[in-house]
PDB file of N, CA and C in Angstrom:
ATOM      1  N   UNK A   1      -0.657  14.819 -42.880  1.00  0.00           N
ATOM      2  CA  UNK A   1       0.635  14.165 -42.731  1.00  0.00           C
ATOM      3  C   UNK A   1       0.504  13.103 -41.629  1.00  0.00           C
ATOM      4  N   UNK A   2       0.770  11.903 -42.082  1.00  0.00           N
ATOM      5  CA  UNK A   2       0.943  10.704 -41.161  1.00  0.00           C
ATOM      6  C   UNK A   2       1.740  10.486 -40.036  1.00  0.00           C
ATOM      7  N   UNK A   3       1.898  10.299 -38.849  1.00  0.00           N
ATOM      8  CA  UNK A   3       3.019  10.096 -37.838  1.00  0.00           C
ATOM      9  C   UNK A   3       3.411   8.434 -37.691  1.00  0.00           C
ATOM     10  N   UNK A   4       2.643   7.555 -38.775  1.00  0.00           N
ATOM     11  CA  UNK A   4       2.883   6.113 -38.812  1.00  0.00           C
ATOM     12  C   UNK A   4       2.377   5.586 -37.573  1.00  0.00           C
ATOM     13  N   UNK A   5       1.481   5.911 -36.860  1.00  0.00           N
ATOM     14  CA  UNK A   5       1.423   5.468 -35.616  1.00  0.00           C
ATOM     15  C   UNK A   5      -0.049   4.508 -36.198  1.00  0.00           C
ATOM     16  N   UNK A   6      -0.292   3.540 -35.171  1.00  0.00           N
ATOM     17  CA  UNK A   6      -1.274   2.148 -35.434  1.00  0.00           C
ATOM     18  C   UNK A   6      -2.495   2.532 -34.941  1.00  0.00           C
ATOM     19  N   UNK A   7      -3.555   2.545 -35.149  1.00  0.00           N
ATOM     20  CA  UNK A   7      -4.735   3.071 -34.143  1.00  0.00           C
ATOM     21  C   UNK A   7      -4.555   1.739 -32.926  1.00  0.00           C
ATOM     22  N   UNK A   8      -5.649   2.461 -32.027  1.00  0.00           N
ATOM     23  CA  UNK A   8      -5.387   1.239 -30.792  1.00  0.00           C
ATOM     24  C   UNK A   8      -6.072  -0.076 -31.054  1.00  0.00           C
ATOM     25  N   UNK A   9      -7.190   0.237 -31.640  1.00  0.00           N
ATOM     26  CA  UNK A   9      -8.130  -1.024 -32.467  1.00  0.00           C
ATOM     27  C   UNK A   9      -7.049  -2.063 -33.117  1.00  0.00           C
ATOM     28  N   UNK A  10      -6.126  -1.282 -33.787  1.00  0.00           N
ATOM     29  CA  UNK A  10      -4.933  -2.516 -34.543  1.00  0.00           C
ATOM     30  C   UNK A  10      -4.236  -3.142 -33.815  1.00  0.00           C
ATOM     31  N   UNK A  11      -3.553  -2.275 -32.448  1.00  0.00           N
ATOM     32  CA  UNK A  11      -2.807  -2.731 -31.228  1.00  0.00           C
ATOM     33  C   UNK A  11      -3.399  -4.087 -30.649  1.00  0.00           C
ATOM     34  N   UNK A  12      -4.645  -3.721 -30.187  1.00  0.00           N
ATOM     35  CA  UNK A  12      -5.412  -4.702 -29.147  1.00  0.00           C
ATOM     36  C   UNK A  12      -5.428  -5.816 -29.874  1.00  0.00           C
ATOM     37  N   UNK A  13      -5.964  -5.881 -31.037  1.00  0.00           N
ATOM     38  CA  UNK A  13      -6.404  -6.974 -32.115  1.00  0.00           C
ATOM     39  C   UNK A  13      -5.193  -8.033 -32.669  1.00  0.00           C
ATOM     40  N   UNK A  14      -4.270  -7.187 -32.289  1.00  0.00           N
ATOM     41  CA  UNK A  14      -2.555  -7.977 -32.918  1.00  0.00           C
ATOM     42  C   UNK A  14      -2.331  -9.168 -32.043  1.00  0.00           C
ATOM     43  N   UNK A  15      -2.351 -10.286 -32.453  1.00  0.00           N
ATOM     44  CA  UNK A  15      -1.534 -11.324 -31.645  1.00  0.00           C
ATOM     45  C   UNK A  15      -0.582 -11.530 -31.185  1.00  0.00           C
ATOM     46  N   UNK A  16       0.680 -10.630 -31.869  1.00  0.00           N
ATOM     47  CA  UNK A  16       1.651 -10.216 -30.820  1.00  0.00           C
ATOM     48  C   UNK A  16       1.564  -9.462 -29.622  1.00  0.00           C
ATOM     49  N   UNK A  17       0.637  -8.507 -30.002  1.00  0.00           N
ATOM     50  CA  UNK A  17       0.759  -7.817 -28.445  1.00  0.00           C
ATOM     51  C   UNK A  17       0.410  -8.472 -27.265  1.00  0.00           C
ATOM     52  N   UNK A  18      -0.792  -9.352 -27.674  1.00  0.00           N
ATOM     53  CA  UNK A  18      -1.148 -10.257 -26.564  1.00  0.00           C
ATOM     54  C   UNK A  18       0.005 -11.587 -26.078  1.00  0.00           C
ATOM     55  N   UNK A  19       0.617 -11.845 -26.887  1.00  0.00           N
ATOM     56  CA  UNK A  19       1.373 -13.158 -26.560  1.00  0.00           C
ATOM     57  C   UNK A  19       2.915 -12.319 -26.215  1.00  0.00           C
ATOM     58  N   UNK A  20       3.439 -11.044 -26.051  1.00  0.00           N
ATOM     59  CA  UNK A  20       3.891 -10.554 -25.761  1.00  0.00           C
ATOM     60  C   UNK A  20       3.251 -10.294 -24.238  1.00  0.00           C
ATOM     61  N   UNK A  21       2.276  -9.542 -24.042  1.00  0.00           N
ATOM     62  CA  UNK A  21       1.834  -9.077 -22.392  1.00  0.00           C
ATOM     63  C   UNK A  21       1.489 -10.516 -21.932  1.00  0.00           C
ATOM     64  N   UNK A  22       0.993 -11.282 -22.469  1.00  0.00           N
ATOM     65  CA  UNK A  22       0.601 -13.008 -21.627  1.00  0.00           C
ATOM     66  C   UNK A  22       2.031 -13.399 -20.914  1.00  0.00           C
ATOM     67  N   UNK A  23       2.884 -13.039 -21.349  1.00  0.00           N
ATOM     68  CA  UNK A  23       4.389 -13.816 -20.848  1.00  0.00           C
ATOM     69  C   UNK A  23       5.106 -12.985 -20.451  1.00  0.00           C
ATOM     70  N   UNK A  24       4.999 -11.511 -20.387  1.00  0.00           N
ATOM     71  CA  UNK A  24       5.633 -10.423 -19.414  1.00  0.00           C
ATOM     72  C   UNK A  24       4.895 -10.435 -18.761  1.00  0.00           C
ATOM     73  N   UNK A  25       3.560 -10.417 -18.158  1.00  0.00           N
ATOM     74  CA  UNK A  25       3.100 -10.118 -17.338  1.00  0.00           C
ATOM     75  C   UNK A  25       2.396 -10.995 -16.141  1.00  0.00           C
ATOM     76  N   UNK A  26       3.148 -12.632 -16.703  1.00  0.00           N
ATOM     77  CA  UNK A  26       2.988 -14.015 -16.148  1.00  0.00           C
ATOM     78  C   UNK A  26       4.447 -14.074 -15.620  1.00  0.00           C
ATOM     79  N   UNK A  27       5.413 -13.803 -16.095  1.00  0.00           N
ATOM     80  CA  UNK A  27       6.556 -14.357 -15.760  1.00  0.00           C
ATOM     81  C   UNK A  27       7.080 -12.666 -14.601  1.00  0.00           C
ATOM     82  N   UNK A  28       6.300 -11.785 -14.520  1.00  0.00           N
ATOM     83  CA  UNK A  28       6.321 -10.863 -13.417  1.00  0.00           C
ATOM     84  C   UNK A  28       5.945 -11.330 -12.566  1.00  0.00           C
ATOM     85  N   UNK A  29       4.739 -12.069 -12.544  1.00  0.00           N
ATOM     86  CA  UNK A  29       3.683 -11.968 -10.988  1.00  0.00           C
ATOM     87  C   UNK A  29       4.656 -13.607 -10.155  1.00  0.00           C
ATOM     88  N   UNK A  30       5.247 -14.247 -11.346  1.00  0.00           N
ATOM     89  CA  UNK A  30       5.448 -15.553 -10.521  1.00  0.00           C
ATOM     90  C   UNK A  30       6.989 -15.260 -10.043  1.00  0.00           C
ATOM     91  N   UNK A  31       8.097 -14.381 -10.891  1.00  0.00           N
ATOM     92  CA  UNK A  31       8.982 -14.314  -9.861  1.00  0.00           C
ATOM     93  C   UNK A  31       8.963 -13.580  -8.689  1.00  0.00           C
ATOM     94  N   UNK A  32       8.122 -12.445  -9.063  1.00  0.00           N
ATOM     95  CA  UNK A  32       7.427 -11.699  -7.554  1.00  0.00           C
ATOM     96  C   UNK A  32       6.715 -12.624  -6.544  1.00  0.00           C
ATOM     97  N   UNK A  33       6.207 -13.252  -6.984  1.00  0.00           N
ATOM     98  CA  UNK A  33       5.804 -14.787  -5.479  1.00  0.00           C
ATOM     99  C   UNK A  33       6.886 -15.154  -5.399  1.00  0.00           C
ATOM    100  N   UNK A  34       7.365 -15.620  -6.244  1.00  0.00           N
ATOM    101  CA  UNK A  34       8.882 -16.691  -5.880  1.00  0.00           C
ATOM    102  C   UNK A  34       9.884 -15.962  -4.911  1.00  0.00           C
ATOM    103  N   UNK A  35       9.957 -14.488  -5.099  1.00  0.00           N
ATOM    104  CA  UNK A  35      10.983 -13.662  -4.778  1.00  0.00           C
ATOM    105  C   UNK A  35      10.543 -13.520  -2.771  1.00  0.00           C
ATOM    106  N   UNK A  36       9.081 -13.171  -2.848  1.00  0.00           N
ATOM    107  CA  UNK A  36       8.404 -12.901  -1.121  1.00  0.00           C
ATOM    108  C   UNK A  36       8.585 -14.572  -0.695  1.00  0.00           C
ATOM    109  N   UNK A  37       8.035 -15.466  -0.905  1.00  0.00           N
ATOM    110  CA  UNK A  37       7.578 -17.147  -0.598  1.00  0.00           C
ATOM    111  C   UNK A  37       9.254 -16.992  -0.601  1.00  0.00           C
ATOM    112  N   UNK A  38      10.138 -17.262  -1.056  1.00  0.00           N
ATOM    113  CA  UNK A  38      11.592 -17.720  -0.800  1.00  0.00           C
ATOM    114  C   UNK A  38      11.802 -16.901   0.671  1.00  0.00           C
ATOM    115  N   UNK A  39      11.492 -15.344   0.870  1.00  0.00           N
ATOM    116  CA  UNK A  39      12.178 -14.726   1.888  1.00  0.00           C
ATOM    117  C   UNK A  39      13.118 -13.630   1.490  1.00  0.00           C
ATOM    118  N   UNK A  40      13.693 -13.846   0.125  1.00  0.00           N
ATOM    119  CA  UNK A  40      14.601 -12.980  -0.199  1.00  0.00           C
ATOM    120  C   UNK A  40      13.936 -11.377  -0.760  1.00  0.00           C
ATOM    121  N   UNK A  41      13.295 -11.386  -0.102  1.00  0.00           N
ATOM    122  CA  UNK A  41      12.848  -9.726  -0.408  1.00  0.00           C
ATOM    123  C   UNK A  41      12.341  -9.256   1.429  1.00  0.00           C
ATOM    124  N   UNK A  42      12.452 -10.414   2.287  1.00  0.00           N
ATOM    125  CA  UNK A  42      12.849  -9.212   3.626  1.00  0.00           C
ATOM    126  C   UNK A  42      14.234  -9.598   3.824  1.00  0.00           C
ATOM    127  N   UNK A  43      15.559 -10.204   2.813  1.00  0.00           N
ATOM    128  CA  UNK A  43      16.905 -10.001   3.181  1.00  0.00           C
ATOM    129  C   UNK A  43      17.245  -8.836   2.776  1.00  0.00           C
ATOM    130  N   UNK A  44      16.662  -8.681   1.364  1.00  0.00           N
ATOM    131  CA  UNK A  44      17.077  -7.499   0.551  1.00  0.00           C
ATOM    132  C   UNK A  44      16.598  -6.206   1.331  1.00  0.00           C
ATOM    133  N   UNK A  45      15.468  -5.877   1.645  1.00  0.00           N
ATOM    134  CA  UNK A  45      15.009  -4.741   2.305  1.00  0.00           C
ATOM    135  C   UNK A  45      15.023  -4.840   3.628  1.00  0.00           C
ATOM    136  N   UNK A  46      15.834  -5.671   4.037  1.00  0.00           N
ATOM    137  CA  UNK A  46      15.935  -5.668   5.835  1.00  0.00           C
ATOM    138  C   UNK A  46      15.009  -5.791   6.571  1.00  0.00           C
ATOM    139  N   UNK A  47      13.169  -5.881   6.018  1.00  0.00           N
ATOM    140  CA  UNK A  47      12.192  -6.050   7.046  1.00  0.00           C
ATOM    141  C   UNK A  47      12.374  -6.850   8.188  1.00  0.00           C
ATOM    142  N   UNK A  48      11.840  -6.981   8.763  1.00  0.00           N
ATOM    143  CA  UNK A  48      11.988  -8.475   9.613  1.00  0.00           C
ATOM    144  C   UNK A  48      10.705  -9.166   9.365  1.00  0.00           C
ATOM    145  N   UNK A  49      10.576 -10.312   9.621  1.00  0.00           N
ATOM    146  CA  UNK A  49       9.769 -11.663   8.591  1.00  0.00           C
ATOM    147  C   UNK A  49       8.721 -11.485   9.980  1.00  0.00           C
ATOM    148  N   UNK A  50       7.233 -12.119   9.304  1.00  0.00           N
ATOM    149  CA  UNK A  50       6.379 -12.535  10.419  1.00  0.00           C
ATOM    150  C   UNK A  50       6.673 -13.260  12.302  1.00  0.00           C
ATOM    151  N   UNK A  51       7.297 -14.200  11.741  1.00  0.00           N
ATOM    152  CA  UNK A  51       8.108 -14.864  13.205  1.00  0.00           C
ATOM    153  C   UNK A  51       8.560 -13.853  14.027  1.00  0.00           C
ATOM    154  N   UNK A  52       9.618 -12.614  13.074  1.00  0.00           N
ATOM    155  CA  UNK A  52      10.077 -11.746  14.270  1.00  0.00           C
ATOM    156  C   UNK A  52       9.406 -10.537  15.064  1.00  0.00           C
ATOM    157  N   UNK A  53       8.054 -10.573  14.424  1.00  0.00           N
ATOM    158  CA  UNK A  53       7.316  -9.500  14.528  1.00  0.00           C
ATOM    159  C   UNK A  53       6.683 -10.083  15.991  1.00  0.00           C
ATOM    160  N   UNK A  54       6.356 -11.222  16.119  1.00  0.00           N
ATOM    161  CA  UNK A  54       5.673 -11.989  16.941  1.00  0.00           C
ATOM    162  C   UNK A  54       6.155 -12.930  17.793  1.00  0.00           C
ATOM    163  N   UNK A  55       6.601 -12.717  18.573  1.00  0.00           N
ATOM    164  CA  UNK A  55       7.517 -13.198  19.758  1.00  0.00           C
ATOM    165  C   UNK A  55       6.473 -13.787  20.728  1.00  0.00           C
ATOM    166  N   UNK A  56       6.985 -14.969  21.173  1.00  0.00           N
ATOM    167  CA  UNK A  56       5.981 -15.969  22.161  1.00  0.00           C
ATOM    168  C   UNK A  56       6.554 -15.414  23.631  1.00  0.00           C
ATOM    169  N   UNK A  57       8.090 -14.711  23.821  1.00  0.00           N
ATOM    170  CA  UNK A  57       8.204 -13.903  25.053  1.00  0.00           C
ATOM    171  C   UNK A  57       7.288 -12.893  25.437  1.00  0.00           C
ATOM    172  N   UNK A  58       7.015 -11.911  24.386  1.00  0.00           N
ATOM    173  CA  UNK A  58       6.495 -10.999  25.295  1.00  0.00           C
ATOM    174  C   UNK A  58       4.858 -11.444  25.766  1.00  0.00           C
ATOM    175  N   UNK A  59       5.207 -10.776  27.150  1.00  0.00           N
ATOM    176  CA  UNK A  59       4.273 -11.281  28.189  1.00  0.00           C
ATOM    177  C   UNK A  59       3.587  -9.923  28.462  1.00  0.00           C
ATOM    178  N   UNK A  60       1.979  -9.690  28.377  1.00  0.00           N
ATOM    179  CA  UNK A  60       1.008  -8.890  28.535  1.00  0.00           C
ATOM    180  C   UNK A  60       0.087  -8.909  29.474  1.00  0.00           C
ATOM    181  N   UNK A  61       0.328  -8.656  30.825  1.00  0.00           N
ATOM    182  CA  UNK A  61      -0.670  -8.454  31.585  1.00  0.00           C
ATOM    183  C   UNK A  61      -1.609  -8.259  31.514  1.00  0.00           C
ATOM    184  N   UNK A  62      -2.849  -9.424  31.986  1.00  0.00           N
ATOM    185  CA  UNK A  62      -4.338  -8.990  32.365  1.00  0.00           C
ATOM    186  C   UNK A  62      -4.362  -8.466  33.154  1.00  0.00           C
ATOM    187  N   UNK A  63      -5.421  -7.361  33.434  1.00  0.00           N
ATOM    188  CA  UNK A  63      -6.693  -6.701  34.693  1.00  0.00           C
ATOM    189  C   UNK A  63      -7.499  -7.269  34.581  1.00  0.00           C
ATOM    190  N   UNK A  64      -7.681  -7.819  35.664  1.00  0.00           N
ATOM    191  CA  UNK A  64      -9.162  -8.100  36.162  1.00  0.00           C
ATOM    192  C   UNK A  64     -10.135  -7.380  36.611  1.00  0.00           C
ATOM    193  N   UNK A  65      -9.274  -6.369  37.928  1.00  0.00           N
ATOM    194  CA  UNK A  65     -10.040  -5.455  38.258  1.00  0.00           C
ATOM    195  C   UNK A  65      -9.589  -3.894  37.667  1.00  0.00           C
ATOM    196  N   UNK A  66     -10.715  -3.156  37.085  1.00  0.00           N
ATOM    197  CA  UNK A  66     -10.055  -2.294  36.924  1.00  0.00           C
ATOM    198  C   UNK A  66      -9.482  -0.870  37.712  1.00  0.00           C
ATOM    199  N   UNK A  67     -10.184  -1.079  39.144  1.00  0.00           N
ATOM    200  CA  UNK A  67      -9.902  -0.022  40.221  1.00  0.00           C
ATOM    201  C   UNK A  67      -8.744  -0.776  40.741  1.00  0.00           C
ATOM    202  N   UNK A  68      -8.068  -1.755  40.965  1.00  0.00           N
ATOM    203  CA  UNK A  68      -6.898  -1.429  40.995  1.00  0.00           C
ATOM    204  C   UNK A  68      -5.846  -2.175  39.932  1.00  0.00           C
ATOM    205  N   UNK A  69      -5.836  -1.474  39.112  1.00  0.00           N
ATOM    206  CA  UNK A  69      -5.214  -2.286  37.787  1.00  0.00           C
ATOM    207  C   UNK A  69      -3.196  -1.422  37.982  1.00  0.00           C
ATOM    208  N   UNK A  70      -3.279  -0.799  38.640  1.00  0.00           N
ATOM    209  CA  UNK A  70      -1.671  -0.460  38.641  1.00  0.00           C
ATOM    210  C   UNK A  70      -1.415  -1.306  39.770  1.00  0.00           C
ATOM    211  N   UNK A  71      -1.898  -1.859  40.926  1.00  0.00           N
ATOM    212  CA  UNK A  71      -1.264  -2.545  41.592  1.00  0.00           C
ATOM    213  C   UNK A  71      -0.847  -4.283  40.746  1.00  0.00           C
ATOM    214  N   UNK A  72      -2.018  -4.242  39.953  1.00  0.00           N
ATOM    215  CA  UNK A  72      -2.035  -5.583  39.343  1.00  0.00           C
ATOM    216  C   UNK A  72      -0.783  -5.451  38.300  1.00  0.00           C
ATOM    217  N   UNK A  73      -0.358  -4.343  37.415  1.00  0.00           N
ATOM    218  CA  UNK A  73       0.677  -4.158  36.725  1.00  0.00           C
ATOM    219  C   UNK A  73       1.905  -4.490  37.330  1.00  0.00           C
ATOM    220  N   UNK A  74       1.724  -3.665  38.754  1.00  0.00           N
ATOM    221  CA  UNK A  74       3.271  -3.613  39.455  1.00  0.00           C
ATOM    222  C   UNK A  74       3.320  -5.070  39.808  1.00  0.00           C
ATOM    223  N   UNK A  75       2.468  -5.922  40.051  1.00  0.00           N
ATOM    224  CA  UNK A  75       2.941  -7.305  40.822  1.00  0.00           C
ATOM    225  C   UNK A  75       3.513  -8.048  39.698  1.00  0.00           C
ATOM    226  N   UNK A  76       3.289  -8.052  38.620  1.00  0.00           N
ATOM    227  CA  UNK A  76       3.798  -8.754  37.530  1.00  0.00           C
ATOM    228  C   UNK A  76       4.756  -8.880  36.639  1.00  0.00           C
TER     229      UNK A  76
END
């Protein structure tokens, strides 16, 4: 008894299936760039964007020396 189903050999070989996945799976990857490159996917998920991750304020003390590197912390 048959279940009508296609072997996969017929699937792969069909020109629809391919010109079907060529254009779902082209018109995925480019609104997914379009969607990150615009920005609107850290509005939607609230991340915060590269710029805010990386702040030109914060200020990181060098040691020079390391026997007394807490006095060098505290002066700064």
């Amino acid at each position: 008894m048959s279940t009508g189903e296609r072997p996969i050999s017929l699937v792969l070989s069909d020109f629809r299936f391919w010109v079907i996945h060529v254009v779902t799976i082209t018109s995925l990857f480019l609104s997914g760039g379009i969607i990150v490159i615009s920005g609107l996917a850290y509005k939607i998920f609230g991340s915060p964007t590269l710029s805010q991750f990386f702040q030109d304020s914060a200020q990181i003390p060098i040691i020079t020396d390391r026997y007394s590197a807490l006095s060098e912390i505290e002066d700064s």
